[in-house]
Protein backbone atom coordinates (compact mmCIF):
# COMPACT_ATOMS: atom_id res chain seq x y z
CA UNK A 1 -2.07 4.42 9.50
CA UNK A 2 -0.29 7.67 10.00
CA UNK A 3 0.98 9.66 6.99
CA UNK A 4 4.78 10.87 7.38
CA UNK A 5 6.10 14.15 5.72
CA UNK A 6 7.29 13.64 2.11
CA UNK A 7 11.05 12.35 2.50
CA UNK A 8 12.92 15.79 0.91
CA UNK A 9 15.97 13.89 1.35
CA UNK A 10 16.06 11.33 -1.54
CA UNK A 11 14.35 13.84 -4.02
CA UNK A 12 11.19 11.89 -5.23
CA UNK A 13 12.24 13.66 -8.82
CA UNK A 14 14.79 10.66 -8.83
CA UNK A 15 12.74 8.45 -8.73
CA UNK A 16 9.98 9.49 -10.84
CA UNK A 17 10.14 10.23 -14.30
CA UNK A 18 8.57 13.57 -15.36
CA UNK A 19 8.88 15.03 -11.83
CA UNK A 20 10.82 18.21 -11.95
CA UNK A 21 13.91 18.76 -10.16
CA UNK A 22 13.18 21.00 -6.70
CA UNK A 23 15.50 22.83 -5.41
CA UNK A 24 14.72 25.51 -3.06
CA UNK A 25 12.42 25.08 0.09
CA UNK A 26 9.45 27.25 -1.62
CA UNK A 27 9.44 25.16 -4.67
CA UNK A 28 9.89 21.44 -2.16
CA UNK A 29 6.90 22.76 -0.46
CA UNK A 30 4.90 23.55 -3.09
CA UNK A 31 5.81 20.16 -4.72
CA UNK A 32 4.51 18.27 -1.68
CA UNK A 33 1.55 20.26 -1.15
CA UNK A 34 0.59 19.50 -4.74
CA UNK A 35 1.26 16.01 -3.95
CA UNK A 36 -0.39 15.56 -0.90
CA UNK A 37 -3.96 17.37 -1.91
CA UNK A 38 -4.16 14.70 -4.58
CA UNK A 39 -4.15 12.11 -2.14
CA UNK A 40 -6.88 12.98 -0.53
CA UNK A 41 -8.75 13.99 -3.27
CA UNK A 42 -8.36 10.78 -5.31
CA UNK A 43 -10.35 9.48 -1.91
CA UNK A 44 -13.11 11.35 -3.54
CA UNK A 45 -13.04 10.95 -6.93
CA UNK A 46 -11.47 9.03 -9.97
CA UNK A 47 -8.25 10.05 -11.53
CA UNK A 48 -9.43 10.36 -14.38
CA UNK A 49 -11.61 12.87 -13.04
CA UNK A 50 -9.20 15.12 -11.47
CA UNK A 51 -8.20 18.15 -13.35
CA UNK A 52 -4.44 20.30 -12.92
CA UNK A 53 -7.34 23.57 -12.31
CA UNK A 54 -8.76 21.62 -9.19
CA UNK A 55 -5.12 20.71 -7.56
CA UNK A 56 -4.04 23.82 -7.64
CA UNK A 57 -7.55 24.83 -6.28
CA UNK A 58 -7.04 22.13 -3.56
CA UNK A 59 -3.43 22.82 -2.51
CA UNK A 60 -3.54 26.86 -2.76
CA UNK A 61 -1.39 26.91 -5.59
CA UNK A 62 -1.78 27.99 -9.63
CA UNK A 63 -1.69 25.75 -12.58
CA UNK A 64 1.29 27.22 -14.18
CA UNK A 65 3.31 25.98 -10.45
CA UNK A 66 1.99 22.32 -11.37
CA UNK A 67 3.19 22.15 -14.93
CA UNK A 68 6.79 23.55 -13.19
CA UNK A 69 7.39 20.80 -10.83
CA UNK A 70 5.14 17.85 -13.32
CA UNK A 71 5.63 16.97 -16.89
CA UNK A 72 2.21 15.76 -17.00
CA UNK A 73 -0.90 14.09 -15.24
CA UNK A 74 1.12 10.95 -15.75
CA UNK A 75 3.90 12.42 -14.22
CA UNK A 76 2.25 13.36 -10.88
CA UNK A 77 0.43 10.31 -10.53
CA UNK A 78 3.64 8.70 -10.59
CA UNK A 79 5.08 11.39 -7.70
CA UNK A 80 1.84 10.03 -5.82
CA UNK A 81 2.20 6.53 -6.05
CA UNK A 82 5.91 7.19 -5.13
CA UNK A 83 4.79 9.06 -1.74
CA UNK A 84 2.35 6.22 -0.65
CA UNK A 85 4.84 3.63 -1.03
CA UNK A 86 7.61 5.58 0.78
CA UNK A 87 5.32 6.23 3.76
CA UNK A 88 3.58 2.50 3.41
CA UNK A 89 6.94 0.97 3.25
CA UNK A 90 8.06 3.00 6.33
CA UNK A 91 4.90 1.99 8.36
CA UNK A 92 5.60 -1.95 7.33
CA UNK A 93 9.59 -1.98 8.47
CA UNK A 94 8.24 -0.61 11.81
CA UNK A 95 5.27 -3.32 12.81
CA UNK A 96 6.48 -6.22 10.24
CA UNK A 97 9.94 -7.74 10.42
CA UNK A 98 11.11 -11.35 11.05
CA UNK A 99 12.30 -10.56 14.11
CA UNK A 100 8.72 -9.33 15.88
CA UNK A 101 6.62 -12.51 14.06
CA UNK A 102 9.26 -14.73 15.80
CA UNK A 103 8.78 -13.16 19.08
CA UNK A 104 4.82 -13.95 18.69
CA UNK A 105 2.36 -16.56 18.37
CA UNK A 106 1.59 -17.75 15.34
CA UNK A 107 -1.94 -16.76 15.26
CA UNK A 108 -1.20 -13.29 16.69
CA UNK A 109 1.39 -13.35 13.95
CA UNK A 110 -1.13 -14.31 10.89
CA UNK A 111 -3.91 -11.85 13.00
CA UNK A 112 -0.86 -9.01 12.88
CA UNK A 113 -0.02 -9.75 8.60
CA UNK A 114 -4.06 -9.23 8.59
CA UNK A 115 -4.02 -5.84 10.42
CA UNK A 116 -1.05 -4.42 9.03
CA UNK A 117 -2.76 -5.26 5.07
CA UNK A 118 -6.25 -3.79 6.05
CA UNK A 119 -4.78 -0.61 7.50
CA UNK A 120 -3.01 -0.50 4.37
CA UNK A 121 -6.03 -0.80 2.13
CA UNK A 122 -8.05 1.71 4.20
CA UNK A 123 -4.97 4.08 4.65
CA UNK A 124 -5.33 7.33 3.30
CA UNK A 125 -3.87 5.83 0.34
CA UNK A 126 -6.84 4.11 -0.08
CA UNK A 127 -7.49 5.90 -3.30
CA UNK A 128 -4.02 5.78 -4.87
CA UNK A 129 -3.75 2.22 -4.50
CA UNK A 130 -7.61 2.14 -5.93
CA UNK A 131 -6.28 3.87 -9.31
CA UNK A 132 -2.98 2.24 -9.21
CA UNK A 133 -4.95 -1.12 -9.26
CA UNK A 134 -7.23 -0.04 -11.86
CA UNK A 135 -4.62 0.80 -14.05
CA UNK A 136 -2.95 -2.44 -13.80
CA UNK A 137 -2.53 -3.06 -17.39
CA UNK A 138 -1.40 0.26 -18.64
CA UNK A 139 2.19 0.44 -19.48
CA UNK A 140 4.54 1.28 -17.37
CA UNK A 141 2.94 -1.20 -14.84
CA UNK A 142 1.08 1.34 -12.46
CA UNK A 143 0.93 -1.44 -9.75
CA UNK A 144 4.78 -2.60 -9.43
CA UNK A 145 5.89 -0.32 -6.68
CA UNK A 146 3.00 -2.18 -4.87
CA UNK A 147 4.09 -5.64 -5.93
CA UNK A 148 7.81 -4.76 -4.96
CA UNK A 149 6.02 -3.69 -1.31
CA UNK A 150 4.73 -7.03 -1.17
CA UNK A 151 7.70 -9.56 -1.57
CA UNK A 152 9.18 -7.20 1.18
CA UNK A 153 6.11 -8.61 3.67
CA UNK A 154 6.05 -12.25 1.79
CA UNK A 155 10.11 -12.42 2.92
CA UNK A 156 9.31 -11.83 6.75
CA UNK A 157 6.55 -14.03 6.54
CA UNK A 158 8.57 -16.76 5.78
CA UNK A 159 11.79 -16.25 7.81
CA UNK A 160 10.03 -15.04 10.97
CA UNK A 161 7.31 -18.21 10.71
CA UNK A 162 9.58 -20.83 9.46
CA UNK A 163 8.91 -22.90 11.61
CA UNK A 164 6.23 -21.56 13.69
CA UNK A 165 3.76 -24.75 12.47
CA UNK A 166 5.88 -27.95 13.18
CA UNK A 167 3.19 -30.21 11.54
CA UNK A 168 4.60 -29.13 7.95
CA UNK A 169 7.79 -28.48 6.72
CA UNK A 170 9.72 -25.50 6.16
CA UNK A 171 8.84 -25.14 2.23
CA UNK A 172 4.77 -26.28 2.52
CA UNK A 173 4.79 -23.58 5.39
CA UNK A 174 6.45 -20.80 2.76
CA UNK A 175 3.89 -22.25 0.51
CA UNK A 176 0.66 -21.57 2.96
CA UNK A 177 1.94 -18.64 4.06
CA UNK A 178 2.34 -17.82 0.66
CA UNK A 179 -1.67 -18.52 0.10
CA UNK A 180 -2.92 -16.78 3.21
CA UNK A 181 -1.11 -13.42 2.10
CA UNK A 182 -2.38 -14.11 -1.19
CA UNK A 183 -6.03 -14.87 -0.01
CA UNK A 184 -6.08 -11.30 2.14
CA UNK A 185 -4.59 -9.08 -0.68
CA UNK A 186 -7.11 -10.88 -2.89
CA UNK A 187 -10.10 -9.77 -0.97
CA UNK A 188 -9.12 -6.78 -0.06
CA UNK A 189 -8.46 -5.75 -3.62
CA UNK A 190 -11.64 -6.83 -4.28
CA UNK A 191 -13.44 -4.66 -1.89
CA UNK A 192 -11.22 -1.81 -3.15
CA UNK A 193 -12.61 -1.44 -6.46
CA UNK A 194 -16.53 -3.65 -5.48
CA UNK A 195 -17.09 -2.12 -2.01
CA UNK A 196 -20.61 -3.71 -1.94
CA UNK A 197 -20.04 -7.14 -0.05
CA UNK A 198 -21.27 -8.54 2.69
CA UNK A 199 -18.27 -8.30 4.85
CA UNK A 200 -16.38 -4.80 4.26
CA UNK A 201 -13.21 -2.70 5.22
CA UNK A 202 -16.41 -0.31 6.52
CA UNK A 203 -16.28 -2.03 10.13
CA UNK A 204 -14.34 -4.89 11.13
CA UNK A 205 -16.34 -8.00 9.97
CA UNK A 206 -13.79 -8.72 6.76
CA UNK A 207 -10.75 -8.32 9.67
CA UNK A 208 -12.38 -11.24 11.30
CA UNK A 209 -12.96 -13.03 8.38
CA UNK A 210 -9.73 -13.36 7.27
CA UNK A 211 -8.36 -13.57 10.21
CA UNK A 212 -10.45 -16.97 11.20
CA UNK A 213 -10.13 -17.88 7.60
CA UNK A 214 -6.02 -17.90 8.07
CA UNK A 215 -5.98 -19.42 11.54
CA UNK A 216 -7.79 -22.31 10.30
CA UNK A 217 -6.33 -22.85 7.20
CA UNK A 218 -2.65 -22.75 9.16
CA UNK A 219 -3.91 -24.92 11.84
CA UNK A 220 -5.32 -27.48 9.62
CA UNK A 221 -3.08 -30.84 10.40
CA UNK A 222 -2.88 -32.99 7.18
CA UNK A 223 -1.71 -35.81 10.04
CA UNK A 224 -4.65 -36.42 11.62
């Protein structure tokens, strides 16, 4: 999944608490390149490990420019989780509406909701959504921009595969659809934060799990 630049047109400073207002291009780009070395390097190491003297090391900047343009740790982590959703959200409206699952068949459709959630998970995002999850129980509910994300998907799901399995009706399909999306984020939380299973984001063997795991699961006809 392809990163995009950092939208400069909906200041992410309005949307995040503790993010200082940016104004001019040199202080925008030093913003973003604060913003965009911690992405990468929380696919390294924990936030908690992560000190204001290694970002600016990472993005070529000082410390004194980070405290200018972030309140606080808490503050940036916040412009970061904004970013990945942004760009995430962006990547979904372009491979996931209603429209394209209608046009498909349903197992390409449920085989598509699988791809488009693994290349989220293994994004570059991979460790923001890592810490976000972690962090699930802090206040300020580090993991609700993600959970917001996800009724976007969950709505597509059910208007663009209403009634793409004839042998239930309309609201025990939202209700199995509702399972199978729940079933893949589940496991690929779970490998997030216990990358040590048998089947792994590593390769494609927990793609193909899923994927045969859904098929079957939507196939099954409580008729026969």
């Amino acid at each position: 999944m392809n990163d995009v630049a950092i939208d400069r047109s909906a200041d992410i400073s309005e949307k995040t608490p503790g993010v200082f207002q940016a104004r001019q291009k040199r202080s925008v780009r030093i913003r973003d390149e604060f913003i965009l070395a911690g992405v990468e390097a929380l696919n390294e190491m924990r936030f908690s490990e992560l000190t204001v003297s290694q970002l600016a090391t990472f993005s070529g900047n000082s410390v004194g420019s980070f405290y200018t343009r972030f309140k606080d740790k808490d503050a940036y982590f916040g412009a970061l989780r904004a970013h990945a959703i942004e760009t995430l959200d962006t990547e979904i409206d372009t491979r996931f509406t209603a429209q394209i699952l209608r046009n498909m068949e349903p197992d390409d459709a449920l085989s598509l909701l699988v791809d488009l959630l693994g290349d989220i998970f293994t994004s570059r995002f991979r460790g923001v959504l890592r810490e976000s999850l972690l962090q699930i129980l802090e206040p300020g509910d580090p993991w609700g921009l993600m959970r917001q994300s996800a009724q976007g998907i969950i709505v597509s799901l059910h208007t663009g595969l209403s009634n793409a399995f004839p042998h239930y009706n309309q609201k025990e399909t939202r209700t199995r659809l509702s399972f199978c999306f729940q079933m893949i984020v589940g496991v690929l939380q779970n490998d997030l934060v216990n990358d040590y299973h048998v089947f792994s984001t590593r390769d494609q063997s927990i793609r193909q799990g899923l994927k045969e795991a859904v098929s079957s699961y939507m196939r099954f006809d409580p008729r026969k």
